[in-house]
N, C-alpha and C. Protein backbone atom coordinates (compact mmCIF):
# COMPACT_ATOMS: atom_id res chain seq x y z
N UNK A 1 -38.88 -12.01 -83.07
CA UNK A 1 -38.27 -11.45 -84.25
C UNK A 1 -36.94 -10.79 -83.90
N UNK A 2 -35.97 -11.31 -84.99
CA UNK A 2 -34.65 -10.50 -84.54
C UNK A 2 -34.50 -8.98 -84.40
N UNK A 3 -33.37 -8.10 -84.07
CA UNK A 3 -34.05 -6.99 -84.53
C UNK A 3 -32.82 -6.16 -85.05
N UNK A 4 -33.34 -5.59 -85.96
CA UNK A 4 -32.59 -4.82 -87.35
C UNK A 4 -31.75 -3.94 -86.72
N UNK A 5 -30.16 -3.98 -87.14
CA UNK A 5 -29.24 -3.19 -86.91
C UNK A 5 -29.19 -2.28 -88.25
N UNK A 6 -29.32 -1.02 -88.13
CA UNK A 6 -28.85 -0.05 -89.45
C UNK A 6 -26.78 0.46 -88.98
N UNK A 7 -26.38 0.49 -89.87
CA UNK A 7 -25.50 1.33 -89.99
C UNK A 7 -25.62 2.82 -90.80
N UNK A 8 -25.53 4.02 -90.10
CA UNK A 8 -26.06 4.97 -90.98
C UNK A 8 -24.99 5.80 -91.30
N UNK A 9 -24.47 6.36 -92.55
CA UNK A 9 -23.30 6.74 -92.71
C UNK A 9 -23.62 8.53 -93.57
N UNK A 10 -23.03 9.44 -92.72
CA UNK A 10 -23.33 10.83 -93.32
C UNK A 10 -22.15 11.16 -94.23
N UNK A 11 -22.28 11.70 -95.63
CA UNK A 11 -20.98 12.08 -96.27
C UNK A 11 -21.01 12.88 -96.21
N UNK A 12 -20.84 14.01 -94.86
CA UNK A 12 -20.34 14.84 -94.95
C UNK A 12 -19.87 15.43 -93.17
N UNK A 13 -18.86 16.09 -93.15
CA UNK A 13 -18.03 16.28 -92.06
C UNK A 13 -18.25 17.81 -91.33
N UNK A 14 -19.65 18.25 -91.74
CA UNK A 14 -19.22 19.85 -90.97
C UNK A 14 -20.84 19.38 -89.79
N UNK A 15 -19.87 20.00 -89.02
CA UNK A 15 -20.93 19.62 -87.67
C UNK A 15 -22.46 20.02 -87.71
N UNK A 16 -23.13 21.29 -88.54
CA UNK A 16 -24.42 21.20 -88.96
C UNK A 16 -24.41 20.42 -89.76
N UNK A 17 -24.23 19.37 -90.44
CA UNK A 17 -24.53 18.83 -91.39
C UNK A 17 -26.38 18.65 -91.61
N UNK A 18 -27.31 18.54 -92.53
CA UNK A 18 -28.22 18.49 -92.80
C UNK A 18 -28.49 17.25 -92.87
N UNK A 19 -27.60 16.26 -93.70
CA UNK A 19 -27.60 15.04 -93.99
C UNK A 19 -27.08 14.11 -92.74
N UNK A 20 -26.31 14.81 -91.56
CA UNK A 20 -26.51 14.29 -90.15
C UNK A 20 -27.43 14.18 -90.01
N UNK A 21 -28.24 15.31 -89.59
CA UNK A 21 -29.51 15.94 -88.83
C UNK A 21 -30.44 14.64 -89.10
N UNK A 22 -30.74 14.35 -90.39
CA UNK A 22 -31.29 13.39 -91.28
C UNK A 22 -31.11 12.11 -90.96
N UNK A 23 -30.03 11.34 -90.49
CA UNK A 23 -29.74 10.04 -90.33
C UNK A 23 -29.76 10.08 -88.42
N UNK A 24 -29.80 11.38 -87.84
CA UNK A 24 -29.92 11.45 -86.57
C UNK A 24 -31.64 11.52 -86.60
N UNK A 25 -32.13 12.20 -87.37
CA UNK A 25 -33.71 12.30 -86.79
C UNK A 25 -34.28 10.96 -87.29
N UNK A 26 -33.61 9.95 -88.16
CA UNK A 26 -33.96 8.23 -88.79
C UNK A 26 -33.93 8.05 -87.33
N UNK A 27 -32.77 7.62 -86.80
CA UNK A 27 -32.89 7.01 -86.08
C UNK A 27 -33.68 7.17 -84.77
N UNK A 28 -34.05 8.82 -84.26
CA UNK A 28 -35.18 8.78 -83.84
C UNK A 28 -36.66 8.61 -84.10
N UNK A 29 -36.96 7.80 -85.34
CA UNK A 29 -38.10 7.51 -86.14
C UNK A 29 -38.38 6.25 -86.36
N UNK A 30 -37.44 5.43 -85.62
CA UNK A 30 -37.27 4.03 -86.06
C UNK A 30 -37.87 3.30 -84.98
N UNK A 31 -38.85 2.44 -85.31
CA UNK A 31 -39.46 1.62 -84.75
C UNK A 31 -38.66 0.74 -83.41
N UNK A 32 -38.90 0.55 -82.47
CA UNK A 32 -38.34 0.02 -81.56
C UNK A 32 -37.26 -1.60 -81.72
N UNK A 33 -37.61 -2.24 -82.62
CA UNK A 33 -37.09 -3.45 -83.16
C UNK A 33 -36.24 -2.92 -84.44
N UNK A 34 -35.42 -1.82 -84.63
CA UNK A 34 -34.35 -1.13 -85.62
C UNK A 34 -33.91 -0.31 -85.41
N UNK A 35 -32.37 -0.58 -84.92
CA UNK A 35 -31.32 0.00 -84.33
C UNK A 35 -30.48 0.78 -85.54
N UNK A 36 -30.92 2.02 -85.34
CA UNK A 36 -29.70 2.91 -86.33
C UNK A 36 -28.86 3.46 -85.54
N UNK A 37 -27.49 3.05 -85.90
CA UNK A 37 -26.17 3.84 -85.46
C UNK A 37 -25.48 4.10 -86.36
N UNK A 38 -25.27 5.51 -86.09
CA UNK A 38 -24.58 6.80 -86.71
C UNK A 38 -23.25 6.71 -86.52
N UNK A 39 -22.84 6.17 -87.85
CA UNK A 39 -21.19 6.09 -87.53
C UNK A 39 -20.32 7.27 -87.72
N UNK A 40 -19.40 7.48 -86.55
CA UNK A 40 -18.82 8.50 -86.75
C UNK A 40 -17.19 8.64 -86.69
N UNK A 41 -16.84 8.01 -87.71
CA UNK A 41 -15.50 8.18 -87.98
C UNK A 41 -14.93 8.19 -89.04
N UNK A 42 -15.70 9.11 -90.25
CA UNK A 42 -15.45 9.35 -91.35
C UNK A 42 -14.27 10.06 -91.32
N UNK A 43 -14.02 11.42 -90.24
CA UNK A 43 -12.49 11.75 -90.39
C UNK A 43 -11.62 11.87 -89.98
N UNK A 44 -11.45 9.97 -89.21
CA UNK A 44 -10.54 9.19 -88.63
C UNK A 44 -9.93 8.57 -90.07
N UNK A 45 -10.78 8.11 -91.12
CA UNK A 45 -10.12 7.51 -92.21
C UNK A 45 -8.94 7.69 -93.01
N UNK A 46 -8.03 7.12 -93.62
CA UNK A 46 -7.09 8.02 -94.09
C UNK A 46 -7.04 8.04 -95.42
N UNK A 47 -6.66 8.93 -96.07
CA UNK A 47 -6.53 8.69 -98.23
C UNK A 47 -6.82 7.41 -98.08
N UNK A 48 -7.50 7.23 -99.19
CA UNK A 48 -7.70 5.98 -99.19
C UNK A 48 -5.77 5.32 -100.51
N UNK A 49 -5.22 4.60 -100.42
CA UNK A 49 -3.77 4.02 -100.80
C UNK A 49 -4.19 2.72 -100.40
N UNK A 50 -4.07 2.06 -101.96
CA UNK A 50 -3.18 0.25 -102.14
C UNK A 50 -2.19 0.52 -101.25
N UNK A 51 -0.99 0.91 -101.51
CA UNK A 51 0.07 0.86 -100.72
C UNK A 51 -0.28 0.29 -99.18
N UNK A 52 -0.92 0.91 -98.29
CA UNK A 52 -1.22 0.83 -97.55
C UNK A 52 -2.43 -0.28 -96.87
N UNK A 53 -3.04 -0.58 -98.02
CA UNK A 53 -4.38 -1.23 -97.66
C UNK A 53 -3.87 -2.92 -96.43
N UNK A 54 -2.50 -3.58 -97.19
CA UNK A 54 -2.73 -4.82 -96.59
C UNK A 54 -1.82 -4.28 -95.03
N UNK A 55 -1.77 -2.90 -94.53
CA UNK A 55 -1.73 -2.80 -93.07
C UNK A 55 -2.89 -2.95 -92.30
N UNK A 56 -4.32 -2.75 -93.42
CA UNK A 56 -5.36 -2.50 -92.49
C UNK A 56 -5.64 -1.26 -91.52
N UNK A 57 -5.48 -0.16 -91.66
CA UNK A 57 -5.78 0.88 -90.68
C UNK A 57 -6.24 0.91 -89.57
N UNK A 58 -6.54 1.18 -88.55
CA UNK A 58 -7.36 0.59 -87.75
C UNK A 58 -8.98 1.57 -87.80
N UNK A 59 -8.51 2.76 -88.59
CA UNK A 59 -9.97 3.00 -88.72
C UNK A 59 -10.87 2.52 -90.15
N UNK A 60 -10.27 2.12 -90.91
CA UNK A 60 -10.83 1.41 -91.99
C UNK A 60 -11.32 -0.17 -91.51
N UNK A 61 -10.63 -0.96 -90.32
CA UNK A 61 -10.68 -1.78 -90.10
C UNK A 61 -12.25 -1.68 -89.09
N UNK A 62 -12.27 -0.99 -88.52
CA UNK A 62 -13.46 -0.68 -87.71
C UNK A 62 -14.60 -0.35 -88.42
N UNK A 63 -14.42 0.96 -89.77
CA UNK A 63 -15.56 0.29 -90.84
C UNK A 63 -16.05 -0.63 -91.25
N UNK A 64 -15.09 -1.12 -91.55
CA UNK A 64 -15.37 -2.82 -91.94
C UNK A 64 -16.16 -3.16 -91.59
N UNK A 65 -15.71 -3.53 -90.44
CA UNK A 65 -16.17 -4.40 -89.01
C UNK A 65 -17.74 -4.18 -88.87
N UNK A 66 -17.95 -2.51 -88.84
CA UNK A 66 -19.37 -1.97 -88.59
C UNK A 66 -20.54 -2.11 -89.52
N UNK A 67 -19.91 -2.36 -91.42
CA UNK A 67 -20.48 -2.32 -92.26
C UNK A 67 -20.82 -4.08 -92.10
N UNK A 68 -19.86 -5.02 -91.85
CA UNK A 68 -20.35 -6.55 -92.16
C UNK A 68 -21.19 -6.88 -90.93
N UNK A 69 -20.81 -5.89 -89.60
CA UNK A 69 -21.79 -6.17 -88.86
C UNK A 69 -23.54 -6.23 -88.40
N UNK A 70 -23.65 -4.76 -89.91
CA UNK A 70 -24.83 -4.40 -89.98
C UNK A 70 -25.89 -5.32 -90.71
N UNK A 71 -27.36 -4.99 -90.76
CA UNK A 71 -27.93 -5.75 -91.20
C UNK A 71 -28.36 -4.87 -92.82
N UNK A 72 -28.00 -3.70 -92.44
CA UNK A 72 -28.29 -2.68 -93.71
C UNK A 72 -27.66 -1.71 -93.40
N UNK A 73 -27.15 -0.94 -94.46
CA UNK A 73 -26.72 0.47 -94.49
C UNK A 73 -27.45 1.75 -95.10
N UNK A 74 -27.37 3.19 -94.32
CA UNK A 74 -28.10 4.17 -94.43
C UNK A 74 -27.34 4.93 -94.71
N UNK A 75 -27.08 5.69 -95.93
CA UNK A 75 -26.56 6.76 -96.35
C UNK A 75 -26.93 8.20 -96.69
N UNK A 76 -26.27 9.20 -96.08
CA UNK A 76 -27.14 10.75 -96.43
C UNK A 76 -25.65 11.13 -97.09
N UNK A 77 -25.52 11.83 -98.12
CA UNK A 77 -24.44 12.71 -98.48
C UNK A 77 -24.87 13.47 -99.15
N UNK A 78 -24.26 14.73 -98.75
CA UNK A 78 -24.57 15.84 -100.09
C UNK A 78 -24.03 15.49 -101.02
N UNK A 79 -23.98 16.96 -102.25
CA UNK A 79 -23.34 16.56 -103.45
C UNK A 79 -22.51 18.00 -103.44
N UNK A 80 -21.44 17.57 -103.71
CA UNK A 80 -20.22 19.17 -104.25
C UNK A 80 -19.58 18.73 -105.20
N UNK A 81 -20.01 20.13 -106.40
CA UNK A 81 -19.50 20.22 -107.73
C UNK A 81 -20.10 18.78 -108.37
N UNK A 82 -21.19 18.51 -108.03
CA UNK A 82 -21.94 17.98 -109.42
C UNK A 82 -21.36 16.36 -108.72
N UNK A 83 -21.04 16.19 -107.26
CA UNK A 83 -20.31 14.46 -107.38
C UNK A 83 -20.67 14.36 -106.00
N UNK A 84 -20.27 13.00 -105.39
CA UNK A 84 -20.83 12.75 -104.18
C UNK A 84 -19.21 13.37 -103.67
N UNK A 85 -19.05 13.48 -102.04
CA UNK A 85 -18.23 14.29 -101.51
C UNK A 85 -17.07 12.82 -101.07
N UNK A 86 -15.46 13.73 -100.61
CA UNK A 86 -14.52 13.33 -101.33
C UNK A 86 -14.51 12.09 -100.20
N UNK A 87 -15.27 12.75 -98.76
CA UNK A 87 -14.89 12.09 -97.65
C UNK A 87 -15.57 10.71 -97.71
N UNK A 88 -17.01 10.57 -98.97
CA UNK A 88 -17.98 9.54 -98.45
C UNK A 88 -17.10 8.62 -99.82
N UNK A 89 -16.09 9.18 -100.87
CA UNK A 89 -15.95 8.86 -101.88
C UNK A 89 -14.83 7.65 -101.43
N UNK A 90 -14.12 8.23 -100.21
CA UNK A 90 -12.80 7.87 -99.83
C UNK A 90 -13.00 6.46 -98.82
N UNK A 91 -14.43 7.02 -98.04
CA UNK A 91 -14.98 5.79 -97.24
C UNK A 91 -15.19 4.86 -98.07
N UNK A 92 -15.70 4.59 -99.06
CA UNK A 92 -16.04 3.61 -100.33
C UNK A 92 -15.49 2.76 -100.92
N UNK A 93 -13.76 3.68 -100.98
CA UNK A 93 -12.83 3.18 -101.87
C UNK A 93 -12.22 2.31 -101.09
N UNK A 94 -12.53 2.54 -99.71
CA UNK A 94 -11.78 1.49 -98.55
C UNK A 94 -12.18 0.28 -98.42
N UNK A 95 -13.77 0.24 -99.07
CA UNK A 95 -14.74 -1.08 -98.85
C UNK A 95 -14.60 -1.81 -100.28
N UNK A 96 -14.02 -0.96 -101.32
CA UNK A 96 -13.69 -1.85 -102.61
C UNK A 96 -13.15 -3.38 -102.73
N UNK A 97 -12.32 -3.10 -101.61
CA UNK A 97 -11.20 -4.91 -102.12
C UNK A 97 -11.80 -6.01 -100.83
N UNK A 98 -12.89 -5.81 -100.06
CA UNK A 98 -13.25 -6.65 -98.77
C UNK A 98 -14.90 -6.68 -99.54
N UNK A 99 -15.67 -7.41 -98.47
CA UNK A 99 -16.84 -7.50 -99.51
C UNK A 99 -18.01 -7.23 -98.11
N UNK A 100 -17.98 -5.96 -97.72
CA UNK A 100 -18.42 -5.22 -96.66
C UNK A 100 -19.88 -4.97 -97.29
N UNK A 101 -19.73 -4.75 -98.49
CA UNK A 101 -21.11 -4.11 -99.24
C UNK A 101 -21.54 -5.08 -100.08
N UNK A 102 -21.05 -5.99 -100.28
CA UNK A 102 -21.57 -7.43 -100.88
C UNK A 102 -23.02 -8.10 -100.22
N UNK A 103 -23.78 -7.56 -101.39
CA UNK A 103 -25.55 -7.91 -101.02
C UNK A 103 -25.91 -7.07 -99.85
N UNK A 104 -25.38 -6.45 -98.94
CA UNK A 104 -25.96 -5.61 -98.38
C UNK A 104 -26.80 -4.54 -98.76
N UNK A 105 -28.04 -4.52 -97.94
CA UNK A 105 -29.11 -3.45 -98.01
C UNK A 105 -28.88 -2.14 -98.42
N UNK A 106 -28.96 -1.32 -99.22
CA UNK A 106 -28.72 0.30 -98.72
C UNK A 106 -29.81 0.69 -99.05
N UNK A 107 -29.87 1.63 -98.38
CA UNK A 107 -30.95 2.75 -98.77
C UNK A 107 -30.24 4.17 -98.84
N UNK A 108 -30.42 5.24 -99.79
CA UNK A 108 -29.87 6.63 -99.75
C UNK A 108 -31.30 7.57 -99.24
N UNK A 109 -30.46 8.11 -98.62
CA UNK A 109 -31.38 9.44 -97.99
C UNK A 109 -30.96 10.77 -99.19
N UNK A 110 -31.45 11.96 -99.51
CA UNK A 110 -31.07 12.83 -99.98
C UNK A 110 -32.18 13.92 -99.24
N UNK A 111 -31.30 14.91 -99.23
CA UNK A 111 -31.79 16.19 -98.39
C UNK A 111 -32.02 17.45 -99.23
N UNK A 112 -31.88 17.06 -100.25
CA UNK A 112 -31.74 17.95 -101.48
C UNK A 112 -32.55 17.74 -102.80
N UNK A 113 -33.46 18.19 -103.32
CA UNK A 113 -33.54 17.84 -104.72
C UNK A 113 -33.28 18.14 -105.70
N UNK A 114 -31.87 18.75 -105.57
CA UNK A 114 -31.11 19.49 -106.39
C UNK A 114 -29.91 18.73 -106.33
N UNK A 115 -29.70 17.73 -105.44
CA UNK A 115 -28.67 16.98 -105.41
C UNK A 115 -28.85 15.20 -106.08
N UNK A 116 -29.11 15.63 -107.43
CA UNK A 116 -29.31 14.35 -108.50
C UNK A 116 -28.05 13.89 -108.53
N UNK A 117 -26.83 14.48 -109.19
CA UNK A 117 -25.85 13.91 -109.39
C UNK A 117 -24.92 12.90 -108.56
N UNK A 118 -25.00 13.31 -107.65
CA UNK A 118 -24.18 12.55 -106.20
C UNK A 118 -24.71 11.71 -105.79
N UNK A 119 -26.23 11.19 -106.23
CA UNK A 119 -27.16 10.49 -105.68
C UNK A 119 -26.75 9.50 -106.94
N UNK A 120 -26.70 9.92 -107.98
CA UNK A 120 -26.67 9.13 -109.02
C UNK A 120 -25.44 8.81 -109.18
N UNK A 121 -24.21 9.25 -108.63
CA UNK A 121 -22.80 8.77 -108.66
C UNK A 121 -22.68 7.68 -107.45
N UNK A 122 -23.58 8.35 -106.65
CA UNK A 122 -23.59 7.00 -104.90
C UNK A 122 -24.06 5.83 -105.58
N UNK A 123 -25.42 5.76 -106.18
CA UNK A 123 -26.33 4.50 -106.47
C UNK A 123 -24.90 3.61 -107.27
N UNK A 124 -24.50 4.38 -108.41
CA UNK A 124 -23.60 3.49 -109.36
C UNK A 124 -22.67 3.08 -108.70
N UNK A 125 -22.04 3.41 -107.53
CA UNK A 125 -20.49 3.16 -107.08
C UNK A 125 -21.09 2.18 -105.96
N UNK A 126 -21.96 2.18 -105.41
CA UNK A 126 -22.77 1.06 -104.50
C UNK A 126 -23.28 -0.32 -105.14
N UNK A 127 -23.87 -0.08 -105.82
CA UNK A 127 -24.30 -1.00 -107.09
C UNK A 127 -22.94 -1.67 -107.54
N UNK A 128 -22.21 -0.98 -108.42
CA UNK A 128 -20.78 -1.84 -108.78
C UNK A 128 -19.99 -2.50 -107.41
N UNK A 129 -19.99 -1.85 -106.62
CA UNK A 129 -19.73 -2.81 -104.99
C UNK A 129 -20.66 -3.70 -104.82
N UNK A 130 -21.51 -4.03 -105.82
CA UNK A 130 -22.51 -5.29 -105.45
C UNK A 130 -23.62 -5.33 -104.24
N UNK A 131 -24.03 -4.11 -103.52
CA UNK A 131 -24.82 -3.66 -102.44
C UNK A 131 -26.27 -3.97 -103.53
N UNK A 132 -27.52 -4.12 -102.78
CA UNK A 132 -28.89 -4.17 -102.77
C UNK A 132 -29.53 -3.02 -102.67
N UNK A 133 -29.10 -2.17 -103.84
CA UNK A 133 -29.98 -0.69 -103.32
C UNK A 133 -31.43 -0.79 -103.30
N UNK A 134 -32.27 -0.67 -102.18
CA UNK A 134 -33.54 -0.31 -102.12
C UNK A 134 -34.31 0.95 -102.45
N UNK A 135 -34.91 0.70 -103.70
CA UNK A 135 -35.26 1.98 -104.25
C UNK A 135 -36.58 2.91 -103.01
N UNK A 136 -37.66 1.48 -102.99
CA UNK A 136 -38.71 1.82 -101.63
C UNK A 136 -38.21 3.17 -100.45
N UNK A 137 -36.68 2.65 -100.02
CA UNK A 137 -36.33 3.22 -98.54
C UNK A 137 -35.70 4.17 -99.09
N UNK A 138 -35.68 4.16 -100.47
CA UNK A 138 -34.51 5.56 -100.63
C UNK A 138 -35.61 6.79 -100.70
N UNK A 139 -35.09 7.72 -100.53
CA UNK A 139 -36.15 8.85 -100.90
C UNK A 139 -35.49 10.34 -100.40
N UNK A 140 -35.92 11.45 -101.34
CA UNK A 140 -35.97 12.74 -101.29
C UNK A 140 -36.27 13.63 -99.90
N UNK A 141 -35.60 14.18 -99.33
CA UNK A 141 -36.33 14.75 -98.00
C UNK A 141 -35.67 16.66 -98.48
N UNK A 142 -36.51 17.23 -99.05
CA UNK A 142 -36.11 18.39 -99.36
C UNK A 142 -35.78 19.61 -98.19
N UNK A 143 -34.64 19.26 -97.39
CA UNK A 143 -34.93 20.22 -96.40
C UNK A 143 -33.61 21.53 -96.32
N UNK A 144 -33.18 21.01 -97.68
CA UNK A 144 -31.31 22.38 -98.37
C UNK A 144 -32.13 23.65 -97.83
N UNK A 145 -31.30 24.39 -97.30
CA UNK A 145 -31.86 25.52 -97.24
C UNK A 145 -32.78 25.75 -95.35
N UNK A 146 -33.61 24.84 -94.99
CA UNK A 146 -34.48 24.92 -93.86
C UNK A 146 -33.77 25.21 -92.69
N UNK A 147 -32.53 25.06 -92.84
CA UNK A 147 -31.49 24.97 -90.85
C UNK A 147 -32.34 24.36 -89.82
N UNK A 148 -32.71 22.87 -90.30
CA UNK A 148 -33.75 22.27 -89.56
C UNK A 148 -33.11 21.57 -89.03
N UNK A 149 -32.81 20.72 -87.27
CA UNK A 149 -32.31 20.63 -86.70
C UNK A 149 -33.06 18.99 -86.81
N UNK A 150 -32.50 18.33 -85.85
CA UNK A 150 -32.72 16.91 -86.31
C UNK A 150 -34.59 16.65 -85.31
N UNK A 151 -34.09 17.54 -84.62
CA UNK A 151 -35.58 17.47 -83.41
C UNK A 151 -36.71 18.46 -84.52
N UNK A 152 -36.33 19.31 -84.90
CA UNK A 152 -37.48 19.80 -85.91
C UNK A 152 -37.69 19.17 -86.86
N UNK A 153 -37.04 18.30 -87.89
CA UNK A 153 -36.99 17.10 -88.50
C UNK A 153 -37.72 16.35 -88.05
N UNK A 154 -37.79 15.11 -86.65
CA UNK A 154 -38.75 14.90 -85.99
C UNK A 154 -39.77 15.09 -85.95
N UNK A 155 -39.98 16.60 -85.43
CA UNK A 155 -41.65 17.02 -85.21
C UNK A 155 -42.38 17.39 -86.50
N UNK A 156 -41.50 17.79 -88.06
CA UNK A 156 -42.64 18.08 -88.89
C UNK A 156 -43.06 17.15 -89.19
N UNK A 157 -44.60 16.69 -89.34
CA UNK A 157 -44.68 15.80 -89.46
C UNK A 157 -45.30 15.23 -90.91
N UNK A 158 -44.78 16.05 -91.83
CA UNK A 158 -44.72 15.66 -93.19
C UNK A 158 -43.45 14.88 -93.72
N UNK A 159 -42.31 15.45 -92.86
CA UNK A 159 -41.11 15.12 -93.31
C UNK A 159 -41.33 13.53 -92.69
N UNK A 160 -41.43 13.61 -90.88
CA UNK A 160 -40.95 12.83 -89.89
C UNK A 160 -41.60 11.46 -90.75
N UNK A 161 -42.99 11.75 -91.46
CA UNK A 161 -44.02 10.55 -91.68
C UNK A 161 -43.30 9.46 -92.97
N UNK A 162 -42.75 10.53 -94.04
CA UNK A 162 -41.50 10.23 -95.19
C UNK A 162 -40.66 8.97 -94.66
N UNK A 163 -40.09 10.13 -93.73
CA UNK A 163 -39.03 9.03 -92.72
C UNK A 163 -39.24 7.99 -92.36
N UNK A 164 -40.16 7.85 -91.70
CA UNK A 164 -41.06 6.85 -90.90
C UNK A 164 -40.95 5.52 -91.76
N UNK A 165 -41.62 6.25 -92.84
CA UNK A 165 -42.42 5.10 -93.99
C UNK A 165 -40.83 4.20 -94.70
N UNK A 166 -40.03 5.00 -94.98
CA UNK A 166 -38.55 4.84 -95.76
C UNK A 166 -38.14 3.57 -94.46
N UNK A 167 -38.20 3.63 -93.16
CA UNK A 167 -37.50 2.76 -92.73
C UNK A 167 -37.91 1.32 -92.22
N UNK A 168 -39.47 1.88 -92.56
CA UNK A 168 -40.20 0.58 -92.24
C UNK A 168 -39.80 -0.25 -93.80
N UNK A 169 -40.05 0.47 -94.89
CA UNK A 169 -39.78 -0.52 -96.13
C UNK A 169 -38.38 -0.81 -96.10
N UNK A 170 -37.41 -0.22 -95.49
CA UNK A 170 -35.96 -0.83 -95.22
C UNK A 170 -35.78 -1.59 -94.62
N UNK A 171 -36.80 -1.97 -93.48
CA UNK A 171 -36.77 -2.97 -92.44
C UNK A 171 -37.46 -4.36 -93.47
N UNK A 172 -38.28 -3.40 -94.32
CA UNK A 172 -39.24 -5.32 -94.84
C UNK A 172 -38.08 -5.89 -95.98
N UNK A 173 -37.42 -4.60 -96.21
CA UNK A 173 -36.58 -5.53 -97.41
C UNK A 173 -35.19 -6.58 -97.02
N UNK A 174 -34.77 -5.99 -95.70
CA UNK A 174 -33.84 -6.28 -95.32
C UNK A 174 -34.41 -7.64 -94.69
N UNK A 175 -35.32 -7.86 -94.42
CA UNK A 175 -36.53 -9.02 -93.87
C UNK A 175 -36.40 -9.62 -94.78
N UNK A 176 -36.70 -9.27 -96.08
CA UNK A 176 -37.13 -10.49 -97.15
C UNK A 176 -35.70 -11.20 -97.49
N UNK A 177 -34.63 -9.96 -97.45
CA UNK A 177 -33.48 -10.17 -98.49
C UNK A 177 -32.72 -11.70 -97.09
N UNK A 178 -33.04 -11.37 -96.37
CA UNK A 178 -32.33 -11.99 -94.90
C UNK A 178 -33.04 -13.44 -95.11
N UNK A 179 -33.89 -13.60 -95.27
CA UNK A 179 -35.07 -15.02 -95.65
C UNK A 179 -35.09 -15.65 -96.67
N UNK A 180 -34.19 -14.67 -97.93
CA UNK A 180 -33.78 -15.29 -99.28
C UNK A 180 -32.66 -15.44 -99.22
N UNK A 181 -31.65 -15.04 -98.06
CA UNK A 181 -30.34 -15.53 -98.25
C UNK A 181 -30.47 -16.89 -97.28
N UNK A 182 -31.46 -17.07 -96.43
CA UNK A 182 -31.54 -18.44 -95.72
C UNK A 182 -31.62 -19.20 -96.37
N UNK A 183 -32.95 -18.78 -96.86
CA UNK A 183 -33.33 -20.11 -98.31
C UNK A 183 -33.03 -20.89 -99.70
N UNK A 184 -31.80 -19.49 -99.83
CA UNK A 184 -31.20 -19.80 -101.36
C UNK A 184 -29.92 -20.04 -101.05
């Protein structure tokens, strides 16, 4: 069996991040045959500008690269002022005119359950990019507030089991969706 590359992408840039912690403790939860890597060059990116787009950046170009390379994508972002944040908004707008997110897998992580809106501004702006949101792998991990570190994340094992379960159904969908793009 081949074995599943994740791309996991945090929207947000402050070094505790929660929604790091989160896509760092995935990928220590992930079954040996599903590779999550934590991309980290959200603020290498630049404004996102037409003007600029047919230079290709070279860090937009390396998104790219990482998003068509993947077999699915993993997203954690908070939400500020009621919207998803400007940095994961800006990563997005870069993948608009290439087709990086075309039928690709996602799944959203949320760390918050107070963070509806951003979740619900991500799903729509992913969705209109034509991505495969997996409702199964998406899921709630309420930990706003805990200063839970990605290794305590890990060990609870209410949260860790959540986790667990979210990436195995990310792995079967990305399985099925991979076997219906052979076949169809």
């Amino acid at each position: 069996m081949r074995r599943t590359k994740i791309l996991a992408i945090s929207g947000s840039l402050r070094k505790a991040s929660l929604n790091t912690a989160l896509l760092r403790a995935v990928s220590k939860l992930a079954p040996a045959d599903v590779r999550i890597e934590l991309y980290n060059g959200m603020d290498k990116l630049p404004l996102f500008n037409p003007d600029i787009e047919a230079i290709d950046p070279p860090a937009v170009a390396d998104l790219r690269n990482r998003l068509l390379g993947a077999d699915g994508v993993l997203i954690a972002s908070p939400e500020y002022a009621h919207g998803v944040t400007g940095v994961m908004k800006n990563a997005l707008d870069w993948m608009v005119g290439c087709e990086a997110f075309v039928n690709k897998p996602v799944a959203l992580l949320n760390a918050s359950p107070r963070a509806t809106h951003a979740q619900a501004a991500l799903k729509e702006t992913i969705t209109m990019m034509s991505a495969r949101i997996i409702d199964e792998a998406s899921i709630t991990v309420p930990i706003l507030g805990s200063k839970l570190d990605e290794l305590e994340i890990v060990s609870d094992p209410g949260i860790s089991a959540a986790l667990h379960e979210a990436v195995l159904a990310f792995r079967r969908a990305i399985e099925f969706h991979r076997a219906e793009d052979c076949n169809g």
